[in-house]
Protein backbone atom coordinates (compact mmCIF):
# COMPACT_ATOMS: atom_id res chain seq x y z
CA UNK A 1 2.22 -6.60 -17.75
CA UNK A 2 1.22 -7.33 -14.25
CA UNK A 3 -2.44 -8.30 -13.21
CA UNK A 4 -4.58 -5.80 -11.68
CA UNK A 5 -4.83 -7.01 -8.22
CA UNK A 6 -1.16 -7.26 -8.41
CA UNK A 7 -0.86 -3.79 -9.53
CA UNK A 8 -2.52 -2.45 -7.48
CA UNK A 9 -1.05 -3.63 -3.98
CA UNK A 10 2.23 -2.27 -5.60
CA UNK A 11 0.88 1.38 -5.91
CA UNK A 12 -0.87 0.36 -2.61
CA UNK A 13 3.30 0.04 -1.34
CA UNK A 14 4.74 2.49 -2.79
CA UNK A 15 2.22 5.12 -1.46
CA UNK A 16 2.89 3.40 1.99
CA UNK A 17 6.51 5.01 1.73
CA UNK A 18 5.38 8.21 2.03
CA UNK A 19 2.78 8.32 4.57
CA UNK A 20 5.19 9.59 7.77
CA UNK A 21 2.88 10.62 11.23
CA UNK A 22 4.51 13.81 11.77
CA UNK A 23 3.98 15.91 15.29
CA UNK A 24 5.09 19.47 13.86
CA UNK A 25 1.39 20.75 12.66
CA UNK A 26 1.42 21.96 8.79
CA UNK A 27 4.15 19.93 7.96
CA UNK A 28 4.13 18.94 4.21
CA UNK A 29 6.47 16.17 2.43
CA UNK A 30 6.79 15.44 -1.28
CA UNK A 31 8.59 11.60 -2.37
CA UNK A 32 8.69 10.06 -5.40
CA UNK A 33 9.28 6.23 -6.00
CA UNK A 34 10.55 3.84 -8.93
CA UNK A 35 9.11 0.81 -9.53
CA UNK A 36 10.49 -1.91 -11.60
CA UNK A 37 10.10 -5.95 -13.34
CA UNK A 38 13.15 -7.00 -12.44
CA UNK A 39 15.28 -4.72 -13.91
CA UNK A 40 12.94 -3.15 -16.22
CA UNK A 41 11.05 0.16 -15.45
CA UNK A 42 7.41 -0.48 -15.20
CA UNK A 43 6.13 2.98 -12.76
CA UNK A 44 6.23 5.80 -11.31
CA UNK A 45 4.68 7.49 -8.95
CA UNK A 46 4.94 10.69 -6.52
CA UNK A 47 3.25 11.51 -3.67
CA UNK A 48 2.35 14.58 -1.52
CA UNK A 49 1.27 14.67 2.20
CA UNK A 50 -0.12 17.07 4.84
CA UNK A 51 -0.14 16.64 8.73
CA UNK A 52 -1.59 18.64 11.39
CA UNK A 53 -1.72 17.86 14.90
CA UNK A 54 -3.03 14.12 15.21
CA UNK A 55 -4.24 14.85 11.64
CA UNK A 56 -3.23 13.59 7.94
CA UNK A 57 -3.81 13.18 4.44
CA UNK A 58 -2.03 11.56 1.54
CA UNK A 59 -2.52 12.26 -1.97
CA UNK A 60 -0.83 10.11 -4.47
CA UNK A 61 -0.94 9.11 -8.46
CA UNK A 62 0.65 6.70 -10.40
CA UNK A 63 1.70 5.98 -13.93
CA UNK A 64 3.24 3.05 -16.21
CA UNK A 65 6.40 4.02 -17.55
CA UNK A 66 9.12 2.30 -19.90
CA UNK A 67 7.96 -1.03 -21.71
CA UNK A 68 4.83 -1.42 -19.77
CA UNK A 69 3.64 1.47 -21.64
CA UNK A 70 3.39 -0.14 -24.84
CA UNK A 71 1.95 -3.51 -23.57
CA UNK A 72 -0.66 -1.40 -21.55
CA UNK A 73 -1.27 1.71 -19.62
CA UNK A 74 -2.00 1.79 -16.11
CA UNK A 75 -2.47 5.22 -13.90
CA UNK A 76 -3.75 6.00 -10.90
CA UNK A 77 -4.60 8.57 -8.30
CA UNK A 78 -5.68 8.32 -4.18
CA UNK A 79 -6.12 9.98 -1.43
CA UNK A 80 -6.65 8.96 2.20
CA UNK A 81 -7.62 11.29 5.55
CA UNK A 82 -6.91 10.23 8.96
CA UNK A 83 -6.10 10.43 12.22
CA UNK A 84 -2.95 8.82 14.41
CA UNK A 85 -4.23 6.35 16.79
CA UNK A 86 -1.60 4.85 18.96
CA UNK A 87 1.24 3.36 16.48
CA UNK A 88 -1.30 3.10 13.64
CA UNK A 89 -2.35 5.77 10.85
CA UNK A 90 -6.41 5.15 11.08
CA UNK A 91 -7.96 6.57 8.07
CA UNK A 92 -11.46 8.31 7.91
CA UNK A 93 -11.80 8.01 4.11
CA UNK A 94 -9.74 6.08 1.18
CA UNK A 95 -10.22 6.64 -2.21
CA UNK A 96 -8.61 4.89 -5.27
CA UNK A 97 -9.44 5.98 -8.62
CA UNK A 98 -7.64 3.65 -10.76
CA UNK A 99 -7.38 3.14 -14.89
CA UNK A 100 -5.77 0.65 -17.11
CA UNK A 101 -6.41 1.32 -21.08
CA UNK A 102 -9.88 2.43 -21.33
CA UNK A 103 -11.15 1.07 -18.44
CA UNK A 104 -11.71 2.73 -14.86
CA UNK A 105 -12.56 1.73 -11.96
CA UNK A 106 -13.15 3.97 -8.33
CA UNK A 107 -13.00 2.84 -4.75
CA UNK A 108 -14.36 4.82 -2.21
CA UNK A 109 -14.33 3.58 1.25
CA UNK A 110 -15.50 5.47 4.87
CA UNK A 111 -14.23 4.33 7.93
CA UNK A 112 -15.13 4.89 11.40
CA UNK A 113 -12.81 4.38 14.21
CA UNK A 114 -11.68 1.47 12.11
CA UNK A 115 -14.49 -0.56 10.81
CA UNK A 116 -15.87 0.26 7.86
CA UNK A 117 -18.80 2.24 7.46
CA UNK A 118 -19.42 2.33 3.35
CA UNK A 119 -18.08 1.28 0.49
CA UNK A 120 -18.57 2.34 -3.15
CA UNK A 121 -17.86 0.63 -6.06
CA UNK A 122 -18.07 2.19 -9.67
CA UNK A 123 -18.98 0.71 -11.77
CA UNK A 124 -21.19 -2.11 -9.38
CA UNK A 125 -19.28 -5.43 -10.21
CA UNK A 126 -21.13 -8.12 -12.42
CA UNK A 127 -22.05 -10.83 -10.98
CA UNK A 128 -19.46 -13.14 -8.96
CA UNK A 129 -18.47 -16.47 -9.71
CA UNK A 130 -19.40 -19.24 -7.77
CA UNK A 131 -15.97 -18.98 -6.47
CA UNK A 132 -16.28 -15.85 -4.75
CA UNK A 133 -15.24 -15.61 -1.63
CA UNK A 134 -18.40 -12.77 -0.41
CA UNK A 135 -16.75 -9.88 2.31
CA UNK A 136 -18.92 -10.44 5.59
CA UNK A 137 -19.79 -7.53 7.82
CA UNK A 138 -16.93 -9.24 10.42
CA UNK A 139 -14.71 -8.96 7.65
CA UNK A 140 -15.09 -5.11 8.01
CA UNK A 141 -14.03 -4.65 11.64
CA UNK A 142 -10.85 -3.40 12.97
CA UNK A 143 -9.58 -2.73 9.74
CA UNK A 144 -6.73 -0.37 8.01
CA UNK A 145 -6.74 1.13 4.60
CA UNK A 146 -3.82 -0.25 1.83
CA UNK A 147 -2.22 3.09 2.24
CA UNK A 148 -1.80 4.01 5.57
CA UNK A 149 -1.55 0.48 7.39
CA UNK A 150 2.22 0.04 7.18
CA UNK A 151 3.58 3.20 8.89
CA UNK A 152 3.76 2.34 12.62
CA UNK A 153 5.35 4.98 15.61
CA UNK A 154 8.85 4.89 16.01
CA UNK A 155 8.57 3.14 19.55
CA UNK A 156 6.18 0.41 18.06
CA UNK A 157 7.53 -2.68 17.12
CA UNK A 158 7.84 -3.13 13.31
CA UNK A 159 7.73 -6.39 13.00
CA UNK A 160 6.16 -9.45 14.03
CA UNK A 161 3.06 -7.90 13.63
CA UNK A 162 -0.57 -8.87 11.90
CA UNK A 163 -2.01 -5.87 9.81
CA UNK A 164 -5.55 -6.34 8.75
CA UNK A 165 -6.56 -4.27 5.58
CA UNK A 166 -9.69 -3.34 3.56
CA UNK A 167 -9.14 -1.66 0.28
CA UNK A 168 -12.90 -1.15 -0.83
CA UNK A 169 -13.26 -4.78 -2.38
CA UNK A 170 -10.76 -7.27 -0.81
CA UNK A 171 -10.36 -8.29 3.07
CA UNK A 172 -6.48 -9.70 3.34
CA UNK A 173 -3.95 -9.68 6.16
CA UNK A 174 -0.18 -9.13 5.82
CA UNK A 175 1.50 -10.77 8.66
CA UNK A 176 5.06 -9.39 8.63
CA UNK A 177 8.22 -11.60 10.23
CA UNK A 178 11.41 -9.74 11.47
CA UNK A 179 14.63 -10.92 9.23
CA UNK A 180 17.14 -8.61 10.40
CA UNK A 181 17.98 -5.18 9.05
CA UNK A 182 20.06 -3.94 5.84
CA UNK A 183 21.80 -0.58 5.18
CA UNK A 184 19.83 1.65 2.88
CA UNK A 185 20.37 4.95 0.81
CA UNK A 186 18.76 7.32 -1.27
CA UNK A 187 17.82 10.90 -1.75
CA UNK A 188 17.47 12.47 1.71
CA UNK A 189 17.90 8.93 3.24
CA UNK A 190 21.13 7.06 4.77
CA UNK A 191 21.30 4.54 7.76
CA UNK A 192 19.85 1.21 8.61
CA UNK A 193 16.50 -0.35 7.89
CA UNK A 194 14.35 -2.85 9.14
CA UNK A 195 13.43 -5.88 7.26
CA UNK A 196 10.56 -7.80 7.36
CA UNK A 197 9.33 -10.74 5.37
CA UNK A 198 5.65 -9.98 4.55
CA UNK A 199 2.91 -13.16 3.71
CA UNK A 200 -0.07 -12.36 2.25
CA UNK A 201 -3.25 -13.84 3.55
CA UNK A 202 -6.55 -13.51 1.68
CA UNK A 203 -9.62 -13.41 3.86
CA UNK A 204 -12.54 -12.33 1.65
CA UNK A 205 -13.56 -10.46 -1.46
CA UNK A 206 -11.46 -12.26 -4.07
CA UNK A 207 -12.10 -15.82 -6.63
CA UNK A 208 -11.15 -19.08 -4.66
CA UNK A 209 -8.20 -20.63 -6.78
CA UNK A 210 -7.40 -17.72 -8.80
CA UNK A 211 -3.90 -18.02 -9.75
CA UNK A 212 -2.25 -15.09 -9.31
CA UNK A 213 -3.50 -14.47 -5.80
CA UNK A 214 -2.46 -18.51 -5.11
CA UNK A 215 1.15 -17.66 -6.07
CA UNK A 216 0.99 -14.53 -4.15
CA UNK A 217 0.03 -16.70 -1.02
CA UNK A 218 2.47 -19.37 -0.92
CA UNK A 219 5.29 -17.01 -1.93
CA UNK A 220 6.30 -14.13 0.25
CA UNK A 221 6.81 -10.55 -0.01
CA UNK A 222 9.86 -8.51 1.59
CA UNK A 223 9.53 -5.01 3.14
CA UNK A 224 12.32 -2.37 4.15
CA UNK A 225 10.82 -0.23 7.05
CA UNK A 226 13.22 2.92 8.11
CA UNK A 227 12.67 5.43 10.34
CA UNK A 228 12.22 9.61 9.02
CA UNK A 229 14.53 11.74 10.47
CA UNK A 230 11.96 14.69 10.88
CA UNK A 231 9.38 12.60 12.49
CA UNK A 232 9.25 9.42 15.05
CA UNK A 233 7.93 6.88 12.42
CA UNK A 234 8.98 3.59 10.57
CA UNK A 235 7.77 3.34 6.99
CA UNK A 236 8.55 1.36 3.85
CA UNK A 237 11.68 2.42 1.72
CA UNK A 238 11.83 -0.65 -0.35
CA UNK A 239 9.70 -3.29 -1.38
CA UNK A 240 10.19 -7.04 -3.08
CA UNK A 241 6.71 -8.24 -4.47
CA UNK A 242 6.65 -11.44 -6.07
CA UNK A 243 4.29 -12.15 -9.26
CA UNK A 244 3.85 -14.91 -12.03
CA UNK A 245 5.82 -12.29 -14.47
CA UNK A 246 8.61 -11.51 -12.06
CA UNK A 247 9.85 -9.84 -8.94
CA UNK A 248 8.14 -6.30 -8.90
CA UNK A 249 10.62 -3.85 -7.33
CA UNK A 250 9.34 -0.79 -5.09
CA UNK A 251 11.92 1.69 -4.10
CA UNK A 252 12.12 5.49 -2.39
CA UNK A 253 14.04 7.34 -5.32
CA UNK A 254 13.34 9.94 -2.63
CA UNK A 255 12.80 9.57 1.17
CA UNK A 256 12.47 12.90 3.09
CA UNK A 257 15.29 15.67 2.17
């Protein structure tokens, strides 16, 4: 129902509402997340994490749900391992192990105090297009994983911001905008959250002039950072993703509790 790429950076979202720093060591914390087309259930998705110190890890999966189960089925399941640096969750290893109908694909990415130190790709990709857009070793500097690059310290500055992410195939930056904040509620959650708009930027690792990433480019996203009571950290709550098909919807059913 919604392209892969697209599909992708909205599991990529919706496991960036669970990933809370925490400072108590051993702490564990379960979420689970809706997301929709427009009003029409597409996902779900539930999450677990573990912290420890400066330590983390996230383990997540993913499923299609409602109508989007009968056009096609798309699941998923990740994990990611880090450390806190500063405001920033800096991963050590990202994996994505993602499947839509028969097909599957698996991303497995290393990083070392953050530039990337391997990727893997299964299976290898054919051959690119003469519109590929090739990642360069730059590309793979100073980078975040999807997952973990938009949780940020609770005395960091949400937004304006530039976050520069590698997901194993594609080089992109989100550059987020402040527009205010908005009350929010859900499950363990009540109180004020901040908005940002979000524009997608594609550096590297995708086809010049596909369409979907084009519309994704000139049309901007909108994120809803608030901050977990256990823990000093902002992360997402809600997200607005716009595609070809629709607005895609990601929201915290859950947050905390």
């Amino acid at each position: 129902m919604i392209g892969r790429r697209l599909s992708r950076l909205a599991f990529a979202l919706s496991i960036a509402l669970l990933a809370s720093p925490a400072g108590t060591a051993g702490l564990q914390h379960v979420s689970e997340y809706d997301i929709s087309l427009g009003v029409l259930p597409i996902a779900k998705a539930s999450f677990s994490s573990e912290f420890g110190g400066n330590g983390y890890r996230i383990s997540g999966s993913f499923r299609s749900w409602g109508i989007a189960e009968i056009i096609t089925k798309i699941s998923a399941e990740t994990t990611v391992s880090g450390r806190k640096r500063g405001d920033k969750l800096q991963a050590d290893r990202y994996s994505l192990v993602y499947k839509t109908g028969k097909r599957t694909r698996v991303y497995d990415v290393t990083y070392r105090n953050g530039n990337v130190t391997r990727t893997v790709m299964r299976p290898e990709p054919k051959q690119r297009p003469e519109s590929w857009v090739p990642v360069t070793e730059g590309d793979l500097r100073a980078v975040l994983d999807p997952l973990s690059g938009l949780v940020f310290d609770g005395d960091a500055r949400v937004c304006p911001r530039r976050v520069p992410i590698y997901d194993g195939e594609s080089r992109l930056d989100l550059v987020l905008t402040p527009k205010g904040t908005k009350a929010f509620s859900t499950d363990g959650f009540e109180g004020e959250a901040i908005v940002c708009e979000i524009r997608y930027e594609p550096k590297s690792g995708f086809r010049r002039g596909r369409s979907d990433i084009e519309y994704l480019r000139k049309t901007p996203m909108e994120v809803w950072f608030a901050k977990a009571r256990s823990v000093n950290v902002y992360a997402p709550v809600y997200a607005r993703i716009p595609t070809r098909m629709g607005q895609v919807y990601v929201k915290a059913a859950r947050y905390g509790g």
